[in-house]
N, C-alpha and C. Protein backbone atom coordinates (compact mmCIF):
# COMPACT_ATOMS: atom_id res chain seq x y z
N UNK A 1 -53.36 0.67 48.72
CA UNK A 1 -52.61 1.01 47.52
C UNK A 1 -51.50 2.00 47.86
N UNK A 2 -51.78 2.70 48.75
CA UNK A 2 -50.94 4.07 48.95
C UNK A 2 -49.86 2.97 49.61
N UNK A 3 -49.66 2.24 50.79
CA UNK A 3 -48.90 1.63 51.47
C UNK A 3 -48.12 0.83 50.46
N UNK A 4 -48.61 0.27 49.28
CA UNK A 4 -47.96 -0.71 48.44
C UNK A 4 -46.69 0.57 47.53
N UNK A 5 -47.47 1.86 47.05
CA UNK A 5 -46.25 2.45 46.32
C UNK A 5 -45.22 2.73 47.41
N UNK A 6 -45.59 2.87 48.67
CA UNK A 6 -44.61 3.77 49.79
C UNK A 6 -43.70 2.50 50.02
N UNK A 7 -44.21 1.27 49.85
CA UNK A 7 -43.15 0.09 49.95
C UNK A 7 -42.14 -0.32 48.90
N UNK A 8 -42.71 0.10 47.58
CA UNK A 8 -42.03 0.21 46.02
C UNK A 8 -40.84 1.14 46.43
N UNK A 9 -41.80 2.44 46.86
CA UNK A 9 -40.48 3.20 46.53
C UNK A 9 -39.19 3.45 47.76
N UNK A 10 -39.77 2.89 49.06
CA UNK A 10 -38.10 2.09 49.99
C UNK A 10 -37.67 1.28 49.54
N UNK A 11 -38.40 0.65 48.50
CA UNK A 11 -37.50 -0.57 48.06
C UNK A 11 -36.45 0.03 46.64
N UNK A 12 -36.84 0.98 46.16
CA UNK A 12 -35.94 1.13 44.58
C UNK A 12 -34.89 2.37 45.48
N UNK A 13 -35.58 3.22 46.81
CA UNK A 13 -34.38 3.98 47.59
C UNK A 13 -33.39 2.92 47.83
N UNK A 14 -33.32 2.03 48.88
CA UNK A 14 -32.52 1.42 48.89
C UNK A 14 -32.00 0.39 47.89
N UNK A 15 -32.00 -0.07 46.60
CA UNK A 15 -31.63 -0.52 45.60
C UNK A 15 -30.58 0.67 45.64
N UNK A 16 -30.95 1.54 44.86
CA UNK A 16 -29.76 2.85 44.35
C UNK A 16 -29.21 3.10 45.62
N UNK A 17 -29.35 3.43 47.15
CA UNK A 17 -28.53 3.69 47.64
C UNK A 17 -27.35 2.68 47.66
N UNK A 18 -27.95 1.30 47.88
CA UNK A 18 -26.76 0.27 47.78
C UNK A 18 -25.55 -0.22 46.72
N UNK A 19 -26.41 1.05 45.59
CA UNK A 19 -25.51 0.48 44.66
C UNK A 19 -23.88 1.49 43.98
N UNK A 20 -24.09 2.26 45.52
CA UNK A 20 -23.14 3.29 45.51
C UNK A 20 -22.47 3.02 47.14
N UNK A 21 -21.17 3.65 47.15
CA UNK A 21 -20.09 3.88 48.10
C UNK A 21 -19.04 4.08 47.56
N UNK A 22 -18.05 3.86 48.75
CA UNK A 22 -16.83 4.28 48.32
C UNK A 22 -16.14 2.61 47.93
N UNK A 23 -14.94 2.78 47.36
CA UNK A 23 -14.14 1.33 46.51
C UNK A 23 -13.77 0.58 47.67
N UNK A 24 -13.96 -0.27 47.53
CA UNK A 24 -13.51 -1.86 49.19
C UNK A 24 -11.70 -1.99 48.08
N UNK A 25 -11.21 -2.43 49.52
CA UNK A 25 -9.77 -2.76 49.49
C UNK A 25 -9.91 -3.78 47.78
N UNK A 26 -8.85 -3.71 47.50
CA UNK A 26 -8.35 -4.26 46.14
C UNK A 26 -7.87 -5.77 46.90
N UNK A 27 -8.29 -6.79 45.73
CA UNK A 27 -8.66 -8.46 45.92
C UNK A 27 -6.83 -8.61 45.76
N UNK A 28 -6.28 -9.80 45.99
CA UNK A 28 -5.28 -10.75 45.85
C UNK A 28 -5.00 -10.85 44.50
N UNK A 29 -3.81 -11.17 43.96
CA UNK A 29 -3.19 -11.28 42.88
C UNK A 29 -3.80 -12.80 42.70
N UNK A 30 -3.40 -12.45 41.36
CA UNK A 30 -4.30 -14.65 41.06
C UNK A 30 -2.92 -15.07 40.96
N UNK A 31 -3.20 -16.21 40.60
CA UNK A 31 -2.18 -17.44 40.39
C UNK A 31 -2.02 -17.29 39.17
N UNK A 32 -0.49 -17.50 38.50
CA UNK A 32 -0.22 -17.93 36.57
C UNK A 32 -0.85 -19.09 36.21
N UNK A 33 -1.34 -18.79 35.63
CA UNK A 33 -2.28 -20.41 34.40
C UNK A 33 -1.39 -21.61 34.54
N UNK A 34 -1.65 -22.55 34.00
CA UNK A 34 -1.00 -23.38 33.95
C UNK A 34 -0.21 -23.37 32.61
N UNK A 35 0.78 -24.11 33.10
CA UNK A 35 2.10 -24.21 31.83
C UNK A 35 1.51 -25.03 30.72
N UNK A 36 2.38 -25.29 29.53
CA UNK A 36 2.29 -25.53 28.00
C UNK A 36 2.74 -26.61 28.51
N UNK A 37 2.54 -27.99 27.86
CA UNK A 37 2.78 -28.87 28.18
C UNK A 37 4.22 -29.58 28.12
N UNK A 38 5.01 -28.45 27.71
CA UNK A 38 6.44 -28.56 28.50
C UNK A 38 7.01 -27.80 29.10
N UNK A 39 6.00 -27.71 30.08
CA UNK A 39 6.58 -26.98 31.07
C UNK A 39 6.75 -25.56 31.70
N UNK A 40 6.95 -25.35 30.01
CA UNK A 40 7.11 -23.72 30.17
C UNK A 40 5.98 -22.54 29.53
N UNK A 41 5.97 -21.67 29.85
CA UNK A 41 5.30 -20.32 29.59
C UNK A 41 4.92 -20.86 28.25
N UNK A 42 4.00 -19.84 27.52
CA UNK A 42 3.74 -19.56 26.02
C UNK A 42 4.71 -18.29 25.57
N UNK A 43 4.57 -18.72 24.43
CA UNK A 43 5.55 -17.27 23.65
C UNK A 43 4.93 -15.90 24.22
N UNK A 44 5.17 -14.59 24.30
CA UNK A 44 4.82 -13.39 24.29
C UNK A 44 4.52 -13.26 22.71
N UNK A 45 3.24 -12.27 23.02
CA UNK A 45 2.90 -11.92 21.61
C UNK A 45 3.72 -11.09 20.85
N UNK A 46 3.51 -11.11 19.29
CA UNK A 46 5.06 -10.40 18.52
C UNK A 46 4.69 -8.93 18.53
N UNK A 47 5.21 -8.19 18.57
CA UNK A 47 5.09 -6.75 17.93
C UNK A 47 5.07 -6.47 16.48
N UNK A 48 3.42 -5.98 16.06
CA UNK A 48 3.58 -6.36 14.55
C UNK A 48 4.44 -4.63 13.77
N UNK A 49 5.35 -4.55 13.42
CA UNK A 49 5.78 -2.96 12.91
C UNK A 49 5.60 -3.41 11.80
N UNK A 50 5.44 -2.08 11.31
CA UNK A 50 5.05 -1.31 9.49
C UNK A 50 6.54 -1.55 9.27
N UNK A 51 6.91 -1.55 7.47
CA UNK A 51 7.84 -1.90 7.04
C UNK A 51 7.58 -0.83 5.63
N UNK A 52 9.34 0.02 5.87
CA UNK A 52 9.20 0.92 4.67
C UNK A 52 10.30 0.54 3.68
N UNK A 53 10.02 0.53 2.34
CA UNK A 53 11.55 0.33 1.83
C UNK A 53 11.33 1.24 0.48
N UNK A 54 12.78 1.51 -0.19
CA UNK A 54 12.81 2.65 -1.07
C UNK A 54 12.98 1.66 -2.54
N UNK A 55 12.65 1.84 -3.59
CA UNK A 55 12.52 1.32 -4.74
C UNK A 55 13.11 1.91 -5.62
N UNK A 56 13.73 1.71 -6.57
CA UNK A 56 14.15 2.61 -7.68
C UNK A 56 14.27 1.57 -9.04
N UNK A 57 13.58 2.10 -10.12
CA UNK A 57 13.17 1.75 -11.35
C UNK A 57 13.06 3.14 -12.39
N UNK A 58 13.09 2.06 -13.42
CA UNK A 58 12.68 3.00 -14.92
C UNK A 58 11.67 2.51 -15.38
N UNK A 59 10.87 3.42 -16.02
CA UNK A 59 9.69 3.41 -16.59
C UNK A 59 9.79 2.86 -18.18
N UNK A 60 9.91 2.07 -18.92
CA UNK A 60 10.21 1.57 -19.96
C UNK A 60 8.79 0.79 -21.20
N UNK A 61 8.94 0.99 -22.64
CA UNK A 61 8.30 0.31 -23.27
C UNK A 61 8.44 -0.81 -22.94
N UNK A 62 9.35 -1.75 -22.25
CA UNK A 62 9.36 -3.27 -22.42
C UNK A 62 9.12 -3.49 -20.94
N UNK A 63 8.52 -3.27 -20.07
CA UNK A 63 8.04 -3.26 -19.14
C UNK A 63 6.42 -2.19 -18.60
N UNK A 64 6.22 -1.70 -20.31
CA UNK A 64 4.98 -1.46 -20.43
C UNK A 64 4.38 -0.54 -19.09
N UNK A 65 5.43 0.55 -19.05
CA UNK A 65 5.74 1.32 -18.40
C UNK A 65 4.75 1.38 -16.61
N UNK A 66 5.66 0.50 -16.34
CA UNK A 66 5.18 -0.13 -14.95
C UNK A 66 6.57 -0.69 -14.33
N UNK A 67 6.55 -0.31 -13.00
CA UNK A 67 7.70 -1.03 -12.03
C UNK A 67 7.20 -1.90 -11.04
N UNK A 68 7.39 -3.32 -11.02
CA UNK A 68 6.86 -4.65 -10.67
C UNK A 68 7.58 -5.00 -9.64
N UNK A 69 6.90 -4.27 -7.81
CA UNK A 69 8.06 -5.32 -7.32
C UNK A 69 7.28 -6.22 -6.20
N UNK A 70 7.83 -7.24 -5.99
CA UNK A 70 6.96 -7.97 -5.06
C UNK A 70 7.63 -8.45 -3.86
N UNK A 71 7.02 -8.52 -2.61
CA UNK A 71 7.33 -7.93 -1.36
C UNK A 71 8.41 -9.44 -1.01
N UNK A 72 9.68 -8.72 -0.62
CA UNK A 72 10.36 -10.57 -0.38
C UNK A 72 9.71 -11.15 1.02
N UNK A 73 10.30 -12.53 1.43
CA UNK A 73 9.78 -13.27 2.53
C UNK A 73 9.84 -12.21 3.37
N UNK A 74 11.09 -11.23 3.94
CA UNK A 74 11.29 -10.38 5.12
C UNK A 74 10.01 -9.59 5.48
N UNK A 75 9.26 -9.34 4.63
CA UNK A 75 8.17 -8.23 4.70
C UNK A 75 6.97 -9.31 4.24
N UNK A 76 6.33 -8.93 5.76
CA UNK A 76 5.02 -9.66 5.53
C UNK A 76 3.88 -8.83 5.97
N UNK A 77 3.25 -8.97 4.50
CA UNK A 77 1.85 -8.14 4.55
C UNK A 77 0.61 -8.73 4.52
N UNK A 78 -0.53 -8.23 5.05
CA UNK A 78 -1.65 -9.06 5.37
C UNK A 78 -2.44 -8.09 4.01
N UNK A 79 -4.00 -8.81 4.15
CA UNK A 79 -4.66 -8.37 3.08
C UNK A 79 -5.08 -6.92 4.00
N UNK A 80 -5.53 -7.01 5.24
CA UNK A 80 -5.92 -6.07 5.72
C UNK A 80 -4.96 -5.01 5.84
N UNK A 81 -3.97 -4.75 5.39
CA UNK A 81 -2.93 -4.02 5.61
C UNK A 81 -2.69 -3.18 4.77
N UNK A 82 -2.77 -2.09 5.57
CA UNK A 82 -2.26 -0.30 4.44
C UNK A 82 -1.40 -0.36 3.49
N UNK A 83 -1.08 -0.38 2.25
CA UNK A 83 0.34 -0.03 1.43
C UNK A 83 -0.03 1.39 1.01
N UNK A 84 1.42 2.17 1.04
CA UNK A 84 1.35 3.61 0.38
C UNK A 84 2.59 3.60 -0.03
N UNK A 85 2.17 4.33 -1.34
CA UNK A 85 3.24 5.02 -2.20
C UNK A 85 4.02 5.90 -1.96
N UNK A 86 4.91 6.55 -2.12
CA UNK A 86 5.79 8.13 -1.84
C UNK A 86 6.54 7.81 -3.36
N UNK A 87 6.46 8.89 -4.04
CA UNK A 87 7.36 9.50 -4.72
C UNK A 87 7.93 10.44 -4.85
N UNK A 88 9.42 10.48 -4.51
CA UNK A 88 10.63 11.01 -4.29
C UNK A 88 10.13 12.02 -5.70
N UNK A 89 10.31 13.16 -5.12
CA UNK A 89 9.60 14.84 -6.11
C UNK A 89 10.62 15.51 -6.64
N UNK A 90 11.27 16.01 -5.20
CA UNK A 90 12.84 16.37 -5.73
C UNK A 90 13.51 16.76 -4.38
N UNK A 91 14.56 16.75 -4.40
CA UNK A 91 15.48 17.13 -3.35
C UNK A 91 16.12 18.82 -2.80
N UNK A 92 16.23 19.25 -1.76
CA UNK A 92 16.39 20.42 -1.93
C UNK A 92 17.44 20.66 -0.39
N UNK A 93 17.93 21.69 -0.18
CA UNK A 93 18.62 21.52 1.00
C UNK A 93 18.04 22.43 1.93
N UNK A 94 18.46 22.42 3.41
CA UNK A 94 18.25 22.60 5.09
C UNK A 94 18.95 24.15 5.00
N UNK A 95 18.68 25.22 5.66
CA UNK A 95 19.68 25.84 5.93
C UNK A 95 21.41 25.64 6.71
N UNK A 96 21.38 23.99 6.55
CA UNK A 96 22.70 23.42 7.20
C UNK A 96 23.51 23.35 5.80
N UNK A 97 22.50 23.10 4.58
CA UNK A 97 23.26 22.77 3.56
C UNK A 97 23.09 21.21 3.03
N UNK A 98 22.52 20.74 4.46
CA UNK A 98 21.92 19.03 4.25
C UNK A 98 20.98 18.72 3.15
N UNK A 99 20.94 17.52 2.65
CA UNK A 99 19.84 17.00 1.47
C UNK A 99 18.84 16.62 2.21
N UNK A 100 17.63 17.12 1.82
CA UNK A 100 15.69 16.82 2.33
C UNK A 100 15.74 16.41 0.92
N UNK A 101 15.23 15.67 1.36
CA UNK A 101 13.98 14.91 0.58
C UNK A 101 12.63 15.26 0.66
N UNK A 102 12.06 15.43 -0.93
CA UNK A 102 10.34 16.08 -0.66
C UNK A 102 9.83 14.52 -1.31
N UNK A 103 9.00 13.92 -0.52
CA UNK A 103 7.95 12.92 -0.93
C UNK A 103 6.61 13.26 -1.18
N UNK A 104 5.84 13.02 -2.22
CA UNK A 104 4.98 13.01 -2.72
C UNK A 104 3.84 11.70 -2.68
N UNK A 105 2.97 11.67 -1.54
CA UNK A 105 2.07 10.68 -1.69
C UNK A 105 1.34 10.55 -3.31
N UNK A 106 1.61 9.14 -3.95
CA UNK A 106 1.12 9.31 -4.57
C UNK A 106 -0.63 8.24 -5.04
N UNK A 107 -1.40 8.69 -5.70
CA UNK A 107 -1.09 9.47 -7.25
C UNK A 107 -0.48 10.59 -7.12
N UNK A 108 0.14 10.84 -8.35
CA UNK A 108 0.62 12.01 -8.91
C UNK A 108 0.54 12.53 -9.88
N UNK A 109 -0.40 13.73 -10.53
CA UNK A 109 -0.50 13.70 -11.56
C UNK A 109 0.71 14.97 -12.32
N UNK A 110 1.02 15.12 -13.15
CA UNK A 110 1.88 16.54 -13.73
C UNK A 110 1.36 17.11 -15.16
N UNK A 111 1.26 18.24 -15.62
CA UNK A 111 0.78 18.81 -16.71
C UNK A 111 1.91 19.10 -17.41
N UNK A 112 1.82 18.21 -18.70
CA UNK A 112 3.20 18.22 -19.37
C UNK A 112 2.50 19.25 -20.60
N UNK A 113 3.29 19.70 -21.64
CA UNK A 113 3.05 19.90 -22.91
C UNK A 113 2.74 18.92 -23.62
N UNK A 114 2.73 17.85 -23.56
CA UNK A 114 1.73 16.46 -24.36
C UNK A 114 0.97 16.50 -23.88
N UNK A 115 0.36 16.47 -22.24
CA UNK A 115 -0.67 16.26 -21.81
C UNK A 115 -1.15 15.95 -20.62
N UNK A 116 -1.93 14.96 -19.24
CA UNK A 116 -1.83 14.55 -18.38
C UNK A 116 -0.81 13.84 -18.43
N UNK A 117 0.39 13.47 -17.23
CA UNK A 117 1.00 12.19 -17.06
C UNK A 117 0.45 11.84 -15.50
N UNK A 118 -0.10 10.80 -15.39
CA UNK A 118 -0.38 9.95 -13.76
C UNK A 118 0.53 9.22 -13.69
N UNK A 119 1.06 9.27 -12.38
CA UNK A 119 2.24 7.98 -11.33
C UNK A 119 1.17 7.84 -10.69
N UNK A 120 0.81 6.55 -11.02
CA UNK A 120 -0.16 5.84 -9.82
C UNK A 120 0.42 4.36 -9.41
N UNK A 121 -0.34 3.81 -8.99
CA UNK A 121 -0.11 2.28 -8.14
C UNK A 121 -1.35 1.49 -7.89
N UNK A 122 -1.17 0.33 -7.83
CA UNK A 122 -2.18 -1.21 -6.88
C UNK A 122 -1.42 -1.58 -6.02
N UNK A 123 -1.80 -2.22 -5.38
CA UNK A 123 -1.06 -3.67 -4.58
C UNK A 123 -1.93 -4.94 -4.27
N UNK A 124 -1.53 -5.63 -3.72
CA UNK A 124 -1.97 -6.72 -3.41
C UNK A 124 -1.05 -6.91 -1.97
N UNK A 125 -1.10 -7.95 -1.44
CA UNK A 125 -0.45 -8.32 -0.55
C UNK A 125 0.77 -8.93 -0.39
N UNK A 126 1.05 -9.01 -1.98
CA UNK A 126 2.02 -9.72 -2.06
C UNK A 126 3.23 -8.86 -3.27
N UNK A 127 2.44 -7.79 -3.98
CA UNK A 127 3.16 -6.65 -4.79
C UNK A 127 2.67 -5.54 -4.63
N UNK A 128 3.73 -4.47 -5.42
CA UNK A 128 3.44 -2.97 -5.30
C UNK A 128 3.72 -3.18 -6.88
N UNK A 129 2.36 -2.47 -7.64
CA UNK A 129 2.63 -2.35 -9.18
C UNK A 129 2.53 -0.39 -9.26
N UNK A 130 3.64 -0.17 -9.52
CA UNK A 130 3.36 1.35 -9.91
C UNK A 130 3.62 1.90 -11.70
N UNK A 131 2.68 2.14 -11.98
CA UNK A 131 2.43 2.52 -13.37
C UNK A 131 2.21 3.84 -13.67
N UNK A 132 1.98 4.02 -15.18
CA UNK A 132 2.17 5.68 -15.51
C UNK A 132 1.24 5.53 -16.61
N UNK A 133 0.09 6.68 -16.53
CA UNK A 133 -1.40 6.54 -17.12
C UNK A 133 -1.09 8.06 -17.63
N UNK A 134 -1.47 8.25 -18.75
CA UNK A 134 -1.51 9.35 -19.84
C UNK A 134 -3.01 9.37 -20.61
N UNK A 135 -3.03 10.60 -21.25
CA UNK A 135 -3.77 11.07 -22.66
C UNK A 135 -3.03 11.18 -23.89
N UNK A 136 -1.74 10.52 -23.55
CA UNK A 136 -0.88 11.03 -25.22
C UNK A 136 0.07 9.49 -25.13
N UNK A 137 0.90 9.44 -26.31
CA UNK A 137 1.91 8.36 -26.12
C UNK A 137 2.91 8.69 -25.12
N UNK A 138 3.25 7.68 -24.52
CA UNK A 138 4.26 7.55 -23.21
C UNK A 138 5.33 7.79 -23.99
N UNK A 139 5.67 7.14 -25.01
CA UNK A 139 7.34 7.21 -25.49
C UNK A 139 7.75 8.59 -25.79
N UNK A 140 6.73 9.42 -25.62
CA UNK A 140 7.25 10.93 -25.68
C UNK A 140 7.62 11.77 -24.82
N UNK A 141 7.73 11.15 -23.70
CA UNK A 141 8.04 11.29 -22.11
C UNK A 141 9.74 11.29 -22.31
N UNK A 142 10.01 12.32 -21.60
CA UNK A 142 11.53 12.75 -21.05
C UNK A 142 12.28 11.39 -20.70
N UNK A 143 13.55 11.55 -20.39
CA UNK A 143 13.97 10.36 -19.75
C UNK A 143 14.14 11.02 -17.60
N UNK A 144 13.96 12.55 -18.00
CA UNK A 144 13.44 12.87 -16.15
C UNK A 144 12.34 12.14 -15.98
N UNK A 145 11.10 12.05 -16.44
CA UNK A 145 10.23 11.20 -15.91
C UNK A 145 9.93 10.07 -15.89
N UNK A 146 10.85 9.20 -16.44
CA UNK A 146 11.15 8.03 -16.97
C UNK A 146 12.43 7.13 -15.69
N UNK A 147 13.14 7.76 -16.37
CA UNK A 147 14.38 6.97 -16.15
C UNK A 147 14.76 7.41 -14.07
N UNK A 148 15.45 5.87 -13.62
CA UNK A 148 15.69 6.17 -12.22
C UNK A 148 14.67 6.98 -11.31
N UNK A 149 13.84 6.72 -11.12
CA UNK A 149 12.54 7.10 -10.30
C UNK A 149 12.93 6.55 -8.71
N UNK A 150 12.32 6.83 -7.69
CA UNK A 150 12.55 6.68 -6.53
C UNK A 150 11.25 6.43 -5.94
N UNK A 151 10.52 5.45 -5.39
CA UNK A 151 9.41 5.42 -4.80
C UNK A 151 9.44 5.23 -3.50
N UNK A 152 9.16 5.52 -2.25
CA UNK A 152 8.96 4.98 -1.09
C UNK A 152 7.38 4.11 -0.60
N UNK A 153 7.51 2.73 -0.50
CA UNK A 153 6.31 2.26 0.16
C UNK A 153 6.25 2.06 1.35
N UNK A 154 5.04 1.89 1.73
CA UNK A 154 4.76 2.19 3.36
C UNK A 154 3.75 1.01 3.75
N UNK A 155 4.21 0.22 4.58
CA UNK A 155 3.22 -0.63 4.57
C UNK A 155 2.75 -0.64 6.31
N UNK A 156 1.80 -0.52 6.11
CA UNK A 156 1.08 -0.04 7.83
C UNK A 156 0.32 -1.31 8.16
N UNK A 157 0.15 -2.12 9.20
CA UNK A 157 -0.11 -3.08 9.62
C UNK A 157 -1.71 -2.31 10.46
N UNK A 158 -3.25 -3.29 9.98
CA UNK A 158 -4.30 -2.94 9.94
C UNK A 158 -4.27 -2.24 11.31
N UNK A 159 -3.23 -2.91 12.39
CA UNK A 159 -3.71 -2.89 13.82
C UNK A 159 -3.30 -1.28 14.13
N UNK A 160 -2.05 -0.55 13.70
CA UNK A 160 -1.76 0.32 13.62
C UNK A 160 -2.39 1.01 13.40
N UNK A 161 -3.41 1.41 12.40
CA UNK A 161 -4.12 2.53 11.73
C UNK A 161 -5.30 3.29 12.00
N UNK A 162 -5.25 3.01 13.46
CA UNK A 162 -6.54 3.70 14.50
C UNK A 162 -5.43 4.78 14.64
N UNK A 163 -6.63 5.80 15.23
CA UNK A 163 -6.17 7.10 14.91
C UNK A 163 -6.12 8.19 13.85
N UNK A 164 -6.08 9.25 14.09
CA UNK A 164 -5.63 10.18 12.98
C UNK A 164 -4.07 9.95 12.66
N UNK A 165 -4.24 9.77 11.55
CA UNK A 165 -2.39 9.96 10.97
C UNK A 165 -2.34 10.81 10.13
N UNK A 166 -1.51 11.66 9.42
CA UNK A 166 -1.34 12.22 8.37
C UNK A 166 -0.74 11.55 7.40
N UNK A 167 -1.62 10.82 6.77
CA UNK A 167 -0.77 9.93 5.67
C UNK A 167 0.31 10.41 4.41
N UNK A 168 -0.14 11.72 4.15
CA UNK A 168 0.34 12.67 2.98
C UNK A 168 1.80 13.26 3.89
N UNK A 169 2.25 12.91 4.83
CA UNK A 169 3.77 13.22 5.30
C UNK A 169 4.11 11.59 5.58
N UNK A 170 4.98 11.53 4.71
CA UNK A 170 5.71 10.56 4.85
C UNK A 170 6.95 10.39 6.43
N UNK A 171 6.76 11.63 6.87
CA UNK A 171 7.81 11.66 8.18
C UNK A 171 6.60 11.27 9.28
N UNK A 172 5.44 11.75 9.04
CA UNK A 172 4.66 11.45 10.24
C UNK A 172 4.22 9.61 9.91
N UNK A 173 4.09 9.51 8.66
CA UNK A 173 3.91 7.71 8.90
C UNK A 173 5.08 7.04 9.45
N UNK A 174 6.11 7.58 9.11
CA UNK A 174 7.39 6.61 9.62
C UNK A 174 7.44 6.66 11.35
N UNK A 175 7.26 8.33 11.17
CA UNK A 175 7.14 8.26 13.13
C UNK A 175 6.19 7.23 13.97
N UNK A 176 5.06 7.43 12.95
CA UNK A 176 3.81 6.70 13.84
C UNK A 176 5.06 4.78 13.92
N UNK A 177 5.20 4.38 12.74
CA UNK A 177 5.75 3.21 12.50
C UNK A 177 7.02 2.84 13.51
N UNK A 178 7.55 3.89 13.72
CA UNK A 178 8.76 3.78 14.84
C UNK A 178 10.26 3.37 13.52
N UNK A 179 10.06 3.75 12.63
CA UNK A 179 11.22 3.61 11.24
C UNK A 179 12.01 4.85 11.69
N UNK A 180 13.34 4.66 10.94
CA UNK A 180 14.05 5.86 10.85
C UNK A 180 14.63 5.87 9.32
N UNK A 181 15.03 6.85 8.95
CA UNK A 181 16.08 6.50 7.83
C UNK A 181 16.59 5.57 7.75
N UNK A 182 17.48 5.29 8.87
CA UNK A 182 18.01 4.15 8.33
C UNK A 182 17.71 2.47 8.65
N UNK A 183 16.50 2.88 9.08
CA UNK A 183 16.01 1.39 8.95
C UNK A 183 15.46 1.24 7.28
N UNK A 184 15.29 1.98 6.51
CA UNK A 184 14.49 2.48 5.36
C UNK A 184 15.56 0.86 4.58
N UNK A 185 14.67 0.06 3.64
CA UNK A 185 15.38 -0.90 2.62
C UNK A 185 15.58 -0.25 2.08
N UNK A 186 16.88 -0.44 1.03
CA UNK A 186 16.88 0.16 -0.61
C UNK A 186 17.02 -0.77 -1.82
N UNK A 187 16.13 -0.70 -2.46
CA UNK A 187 15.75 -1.63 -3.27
C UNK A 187 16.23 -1.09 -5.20
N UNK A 188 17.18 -1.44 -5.84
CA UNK A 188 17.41 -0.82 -7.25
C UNK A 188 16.76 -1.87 -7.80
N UNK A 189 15.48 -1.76 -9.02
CA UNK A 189 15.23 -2.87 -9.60
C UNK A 189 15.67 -2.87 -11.05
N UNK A 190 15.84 -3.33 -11.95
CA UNK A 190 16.59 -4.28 -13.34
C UNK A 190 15.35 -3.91 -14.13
């Protein structure tokens, strides 16, 4: 019995010793696959980028105070795919004297003298519905909170969204996205 463990255990020494050293020379490059049946290569895969564009609407009784817009062919969104809101808060200047823009992820709620007002939103994959939810009648709303509104949406592609991002800065989503200003759409809607 004693001879049988003393043979076990040269045998599991040399297992683990063998299963260590140093790295052997690096193998030969392979050969390219074979071609598409004409001939040539396959496409390279696409680069999927996030797509931001700026919106501007009024909040109206005959549109039941909601701004309806739906994403054209250029912008294609999957179901799995991030949409975010920004609403343009207010503008203020740089010590250059330049215009900033403050964006507001929204919801948004504000404490009026009537009461709550909410800027919120849905989407789908195919629209951005942004609406305005109260405790009092809407038609008693300013035409500042009403009229010419500015929204920024953000649409982040699922594959993108590993990682920490700071979603609540609209400069750090665009960075992550590789957008600049002026790639930004501008969209006035009717």
């Amino acid at each position: 019995m004693r001879k049988l463990n003393l043979f076990i255990g040269v045998l599991a020494a040399l297992f683990i010793i063998s299963c260590e050293g140093p790295q052997g020379p690096p193998g030969f490059d392979g050969f390219d696959g074979v071609d598409g049946l004409d001939g040539l290569d396959g496409q390279d895969g696409i680069n999927i980028l996030g797509k931001v564009m700026d919106i501007e609407g009024t909040f109206t009784l005959e549109n039941d105070y909601s701004i309806f817009y739906e994403f054209p062919q250029t912008v294609e969104v999957f179901e799995t795919d991030v949409v975010l809101v920004y609403m343009l808060w207010d503008v203020t200047e740089d010590s250059n004297g330049e215009s900033v823009d403050i964006w507001r992820l929204m919801p948004q709620t504000r404490i009026l003298d009537q009461g709550l007002l909410q800027y919120n939103f849905d989407y789908t994959f195919l629209d951005v519905n942004i609406f305005l939810e109260s405790d009092f009648d809407l038609s008693t709303l300013q035409p500042g909170d009403t009229d010419n509104q500015v929204f920024r949406i953000a649409v982040l592609p699922a594959e993108s969204t590993t990682g920490k991002l700071d979603t609540s800065n609209i400069n750090s989503v665009m960075a992550h996205l590789g957008v600049t200003e002026d790639d930004v759409q501008k969209v006035t809607l009717q």
